[in-house]
Protein backbone atom coordinates (compact mmCIF):
# COMPACT_ATOMS: atom_id res chain seq x y z
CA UNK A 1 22.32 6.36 19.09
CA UNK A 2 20.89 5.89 15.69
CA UNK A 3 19.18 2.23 17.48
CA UNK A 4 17.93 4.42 20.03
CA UNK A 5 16.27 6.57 17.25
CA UNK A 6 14.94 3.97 15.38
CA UNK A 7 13.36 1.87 18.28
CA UNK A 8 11.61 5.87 19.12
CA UNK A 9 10.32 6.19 16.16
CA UNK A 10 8.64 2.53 16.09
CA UNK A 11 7.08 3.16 19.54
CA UNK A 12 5.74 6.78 18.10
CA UNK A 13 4.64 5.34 14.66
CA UNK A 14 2.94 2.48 16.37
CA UNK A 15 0.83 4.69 18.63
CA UNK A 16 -0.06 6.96 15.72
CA UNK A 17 -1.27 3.97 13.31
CA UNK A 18 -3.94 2.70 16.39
CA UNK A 19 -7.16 2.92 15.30
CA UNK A 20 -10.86 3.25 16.90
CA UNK A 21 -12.62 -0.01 17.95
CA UNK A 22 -15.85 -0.42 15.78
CA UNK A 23 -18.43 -2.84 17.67
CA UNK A 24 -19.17 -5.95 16.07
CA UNK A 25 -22.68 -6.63 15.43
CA UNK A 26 -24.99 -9.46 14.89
CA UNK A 27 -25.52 -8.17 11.33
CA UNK A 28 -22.00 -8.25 10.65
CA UNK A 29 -22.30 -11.81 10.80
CA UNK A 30 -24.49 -12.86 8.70
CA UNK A 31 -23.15 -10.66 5.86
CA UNK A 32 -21.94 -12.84 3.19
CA UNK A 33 -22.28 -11.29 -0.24
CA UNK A 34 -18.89 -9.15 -1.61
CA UNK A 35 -20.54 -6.56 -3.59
CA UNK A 36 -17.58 -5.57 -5.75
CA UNK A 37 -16.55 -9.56 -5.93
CA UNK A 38 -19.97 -10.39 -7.31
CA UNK A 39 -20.10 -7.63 -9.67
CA UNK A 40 -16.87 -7.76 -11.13
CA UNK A 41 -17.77 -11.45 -11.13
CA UNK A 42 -21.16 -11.04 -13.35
CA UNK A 43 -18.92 -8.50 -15.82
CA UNK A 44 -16.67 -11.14 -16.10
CA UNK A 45 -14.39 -9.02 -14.82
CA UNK A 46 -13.05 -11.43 -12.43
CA UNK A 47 -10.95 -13.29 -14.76
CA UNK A 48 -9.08 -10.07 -16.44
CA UNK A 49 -8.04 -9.25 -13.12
CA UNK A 50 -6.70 -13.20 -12.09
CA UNK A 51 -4.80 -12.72 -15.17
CA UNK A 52 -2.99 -9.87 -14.71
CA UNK A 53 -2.29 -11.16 -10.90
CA UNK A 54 -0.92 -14.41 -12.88
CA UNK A 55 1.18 -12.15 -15.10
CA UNK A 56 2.54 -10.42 -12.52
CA UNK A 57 3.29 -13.05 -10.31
CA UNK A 58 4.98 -15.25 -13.40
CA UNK A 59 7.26 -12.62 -13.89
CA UNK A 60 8.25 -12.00 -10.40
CA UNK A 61 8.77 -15.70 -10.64
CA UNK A 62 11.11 -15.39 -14.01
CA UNK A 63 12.87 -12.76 -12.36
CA UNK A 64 14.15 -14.30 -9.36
CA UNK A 65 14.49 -17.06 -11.09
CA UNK A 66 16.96 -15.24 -13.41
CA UNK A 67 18.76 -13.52 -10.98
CA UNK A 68 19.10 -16.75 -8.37
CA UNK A 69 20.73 -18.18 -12.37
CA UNK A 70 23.16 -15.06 -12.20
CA UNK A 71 24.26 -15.14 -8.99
CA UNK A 72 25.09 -18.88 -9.22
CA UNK A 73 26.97 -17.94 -12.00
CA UNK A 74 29.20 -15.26 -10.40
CA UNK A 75 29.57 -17.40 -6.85
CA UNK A 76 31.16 -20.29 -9.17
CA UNK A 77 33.40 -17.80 -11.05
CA UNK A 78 34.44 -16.03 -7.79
CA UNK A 79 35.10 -19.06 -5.84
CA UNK A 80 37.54 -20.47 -9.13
């Protein structure tokens, strides 16, 4: 039952999250500037916010890495 219920809800939440077609046009293509990009990039902007992305991701990193440490440590004392 609760399968059933889940699998609804998908089919409901996936018809609710369609969205309306834009056309493509020719000027979309030959668009290449990213406003915000190249203004964050003349603030020098652009680097604060690759650091903090590093940060984050380094400690993500640490963190699993930590944890992958721990759980070694209680697999080897569980299997002794």
């Amino acid at each position: 039952m609760q399968k059933c219920l889940v699998v609804f809800l998908l089919f409901i939440s996936l018809q609710v999250m369609g969205q309306e077609k834009k056309e493509i046009k020719t000027e979309d293509y030959q668009n290449y500037s990213v406003d915000m990009a190249d203004q964050m990039r003349e603030n020098g902007k652009i680097y604060v916010l690759v650091g903090i992305i590093g940060i984050v991701m380094g400690g993500i990193l640490v963190y699993l890495i930590g944890t992958d440490k721990k759980l070694s440590r209680l697999e080897k004392e569980f299997n002794s």
